[in-house]
Structures are given as C-alpha cells and as structure tokens.
Protein backbone atom coordinates (compact mmCIF):
# COMPACT_ATOMS: atom_id res chain seq x y z
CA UNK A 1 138.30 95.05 122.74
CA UNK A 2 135.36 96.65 120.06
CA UNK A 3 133.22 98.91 121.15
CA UNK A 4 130.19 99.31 119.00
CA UNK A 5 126.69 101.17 119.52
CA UNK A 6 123.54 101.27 117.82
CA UNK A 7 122.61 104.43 116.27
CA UNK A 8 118.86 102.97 114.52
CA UNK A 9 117.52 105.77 114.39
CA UNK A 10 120.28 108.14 112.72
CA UNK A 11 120.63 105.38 110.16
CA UNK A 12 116.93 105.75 109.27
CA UNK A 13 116.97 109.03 108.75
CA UNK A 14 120.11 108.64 106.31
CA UNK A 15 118.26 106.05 104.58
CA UNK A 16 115.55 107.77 104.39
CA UNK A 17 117.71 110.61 102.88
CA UNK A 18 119.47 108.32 100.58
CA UNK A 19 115.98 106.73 99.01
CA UNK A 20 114.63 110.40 98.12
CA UNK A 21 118.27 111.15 96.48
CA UNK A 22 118.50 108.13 94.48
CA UNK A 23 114.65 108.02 93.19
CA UNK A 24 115.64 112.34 92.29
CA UNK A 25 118.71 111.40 90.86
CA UNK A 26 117.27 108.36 88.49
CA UNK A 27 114.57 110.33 87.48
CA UNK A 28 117.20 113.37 86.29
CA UNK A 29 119.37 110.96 84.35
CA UNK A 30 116.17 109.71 82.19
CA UNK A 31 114.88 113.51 82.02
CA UNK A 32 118.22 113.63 80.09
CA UNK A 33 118.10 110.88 77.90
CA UNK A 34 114.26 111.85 77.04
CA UNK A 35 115.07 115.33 76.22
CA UNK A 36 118.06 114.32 73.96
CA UNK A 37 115.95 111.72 72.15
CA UNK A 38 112.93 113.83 72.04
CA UNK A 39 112.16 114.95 68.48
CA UNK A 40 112.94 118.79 67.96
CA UNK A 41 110.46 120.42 65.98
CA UNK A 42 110.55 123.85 68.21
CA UNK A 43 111.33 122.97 71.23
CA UNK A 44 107.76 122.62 72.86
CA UNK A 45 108.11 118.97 74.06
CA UNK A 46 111.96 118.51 74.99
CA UNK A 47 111.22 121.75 77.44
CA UNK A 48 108.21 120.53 78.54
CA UNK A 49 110.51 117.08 80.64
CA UNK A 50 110.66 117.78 83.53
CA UNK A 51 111.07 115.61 86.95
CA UNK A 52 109.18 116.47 90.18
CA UNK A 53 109.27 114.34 93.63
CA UNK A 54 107.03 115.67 96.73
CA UNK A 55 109.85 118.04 97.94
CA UNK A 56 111.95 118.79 94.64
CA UNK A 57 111.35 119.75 90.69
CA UNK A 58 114.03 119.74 88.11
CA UNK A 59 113.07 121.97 84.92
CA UNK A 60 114.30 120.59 81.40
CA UNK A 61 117.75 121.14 80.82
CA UNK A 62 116.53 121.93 76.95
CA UNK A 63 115.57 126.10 77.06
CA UNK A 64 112.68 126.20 75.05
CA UNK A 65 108.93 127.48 74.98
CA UNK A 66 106.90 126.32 77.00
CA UNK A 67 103.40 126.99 77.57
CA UNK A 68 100.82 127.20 81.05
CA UNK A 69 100.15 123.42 81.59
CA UNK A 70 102.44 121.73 79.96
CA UNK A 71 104.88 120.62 82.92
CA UNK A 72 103.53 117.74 84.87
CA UNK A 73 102.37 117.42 88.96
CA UNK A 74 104.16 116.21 91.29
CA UNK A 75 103.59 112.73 92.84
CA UNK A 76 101.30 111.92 95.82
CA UNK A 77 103.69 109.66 97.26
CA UNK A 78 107.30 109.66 98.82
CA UNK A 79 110.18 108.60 97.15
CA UNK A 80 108.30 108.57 93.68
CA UNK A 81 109.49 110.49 91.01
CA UNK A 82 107.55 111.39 87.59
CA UNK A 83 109.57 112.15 84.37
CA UNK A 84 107.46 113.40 81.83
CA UNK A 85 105.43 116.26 80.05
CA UNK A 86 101.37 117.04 79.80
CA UNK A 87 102.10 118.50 76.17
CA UNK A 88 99.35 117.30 74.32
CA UNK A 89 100.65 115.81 71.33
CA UNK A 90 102.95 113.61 73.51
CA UNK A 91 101.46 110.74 73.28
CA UNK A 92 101.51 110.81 69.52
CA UNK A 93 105.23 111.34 69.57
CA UNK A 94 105.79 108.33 71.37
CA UNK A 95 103.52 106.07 70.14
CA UNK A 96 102.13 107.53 66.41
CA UNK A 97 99.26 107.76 65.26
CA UNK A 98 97.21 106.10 61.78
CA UNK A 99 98.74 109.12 59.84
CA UNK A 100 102.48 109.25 61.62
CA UNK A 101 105.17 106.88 62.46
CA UNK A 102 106.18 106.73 66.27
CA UNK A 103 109.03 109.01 67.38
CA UNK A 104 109.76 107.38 70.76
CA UNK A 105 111.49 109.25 73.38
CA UNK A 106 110.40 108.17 76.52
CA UNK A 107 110.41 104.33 76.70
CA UNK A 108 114.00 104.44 75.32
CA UNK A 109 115.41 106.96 77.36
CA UNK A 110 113.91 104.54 80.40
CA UNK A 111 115.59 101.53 78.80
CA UNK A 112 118.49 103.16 78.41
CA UNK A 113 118.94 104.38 81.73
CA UNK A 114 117.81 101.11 83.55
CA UNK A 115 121.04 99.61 84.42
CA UNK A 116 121.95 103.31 85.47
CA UNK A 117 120.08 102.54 88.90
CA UNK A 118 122.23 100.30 91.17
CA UNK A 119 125.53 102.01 90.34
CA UNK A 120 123.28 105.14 91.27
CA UNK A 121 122.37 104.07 94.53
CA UNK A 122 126.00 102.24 95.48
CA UNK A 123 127.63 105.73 94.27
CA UNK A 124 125.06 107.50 96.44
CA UNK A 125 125.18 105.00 99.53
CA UNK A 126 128.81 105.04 99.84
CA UNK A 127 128.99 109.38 99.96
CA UNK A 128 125.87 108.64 102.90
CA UNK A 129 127.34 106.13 105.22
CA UNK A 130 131.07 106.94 104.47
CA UNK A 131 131.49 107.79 108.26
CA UNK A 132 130.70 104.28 109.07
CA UNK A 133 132.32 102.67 106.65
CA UNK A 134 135.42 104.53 107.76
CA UNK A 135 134.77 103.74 111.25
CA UNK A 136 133.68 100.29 110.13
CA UNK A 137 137.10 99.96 108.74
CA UNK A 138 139.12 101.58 111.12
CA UNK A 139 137.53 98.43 113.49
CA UNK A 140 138.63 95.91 111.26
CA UNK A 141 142.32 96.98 111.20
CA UNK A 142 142.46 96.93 114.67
C-alpha cells in the first residue's frame, strides 16, 4: 500500500521560490552576455549592466566607473527582472545614430541567451523539488 499526502501549500511556496530564482538567474546570464558584447571605450556602459528584481540587485561583473544615475530601478512587479543601464548614450550604442553605426549589445546578448531559459528552470526545478522526486521515486520502486 502508498501512502501519499498533499502538501499544496509547501509546494507553492517552493514555486513561488523557484519563479523568483529562475527570472534572477536569466536575467544574470544576459547581464553577462551584454557586458561582454558591450563596446569598451572606458568602461562607463559595460559597468553600468546591472540586473535588479523587487528583492535582489546584481552589480556588473565588469569593474568600471560608474557615475550617480546610471544603474537602473528596480521593477514594480514580482518575478520581473530588468537587465540594463540608464547611461545616456545607450541607446545610441545599440541602435546608432545618423553619424554612427550601431554597436548592439543588448538585443544580442538576449538572443543569445534565449534558449538558456528552460534548461535554467529544469536545472533549478530539479535542486527545488529533489525531496519529492526522491520520495516520488522511492514510491515507484516499491
């Protein structure tokens, strides 16, 4: 004979858990990819990426200058998680201008890490619910 039980509303709360870790996590991976695309003039912008959730912040992993009001807010919402920089020539990195050709950083370093997210969240999953996959398997053997 199995005996199961129901344990909702600790499985929420791991969920829960495991949705902030996975939205921190994806948003570190393309805070890496940005900074080592990022164009390196002195340092300014690849110091400036930085990731910020409602609860956590991850500086740049590039050491470099940095100036009041160039690091960006953190989100409103939970589980969101903004990558970026309020340096103000930025957006002409990325995108150009009349004068300069586009040195994109951010858009790739997105792309790049897109199909970074579900092994993310299976790696992540599996460490959260190991007890009950264990137990879950321990059942099965039975």
């Amino acid at each position: 004979m199995v005996k199961s039980s129901w344990n909702g509303r600790q499985i929420k709360l791991k969920n829960k858990k495991l949705q902030a870790r996975n939205v921190f996590e994806y948003g570190i991976v393309i805070q890496g990819n940005a900074v080592l695309a990022c164009p390196k003039d002195t340092g300014r912008l690849a110091a400036s990426i930085t990731v910020k959730t409602r609860d956590k912040f991850n500086p740049s992993p590039h050491k470099g200058p940095t100036q009041p009001g160039d690091l960006i807010e953190k989100p409103n919402a939970n589980n969101e998680a903004l990558v970026g920089t309020n340096v103000d020539y930025a957006t002409y990195q990325e995108y150009g201008t009349r004068k300069m050709s586009p040195q994109p950083y951010m858009r790739p370093a997105a792309d790049i890490t897109q199909g970074k997210a579900i092994q993310l969240a299976v790696r992540n999953g599996r460490m959260e619910f190991k007890d009950y996959f264990d137990e879950w398997a321990r059942v099965i053997k039975k």
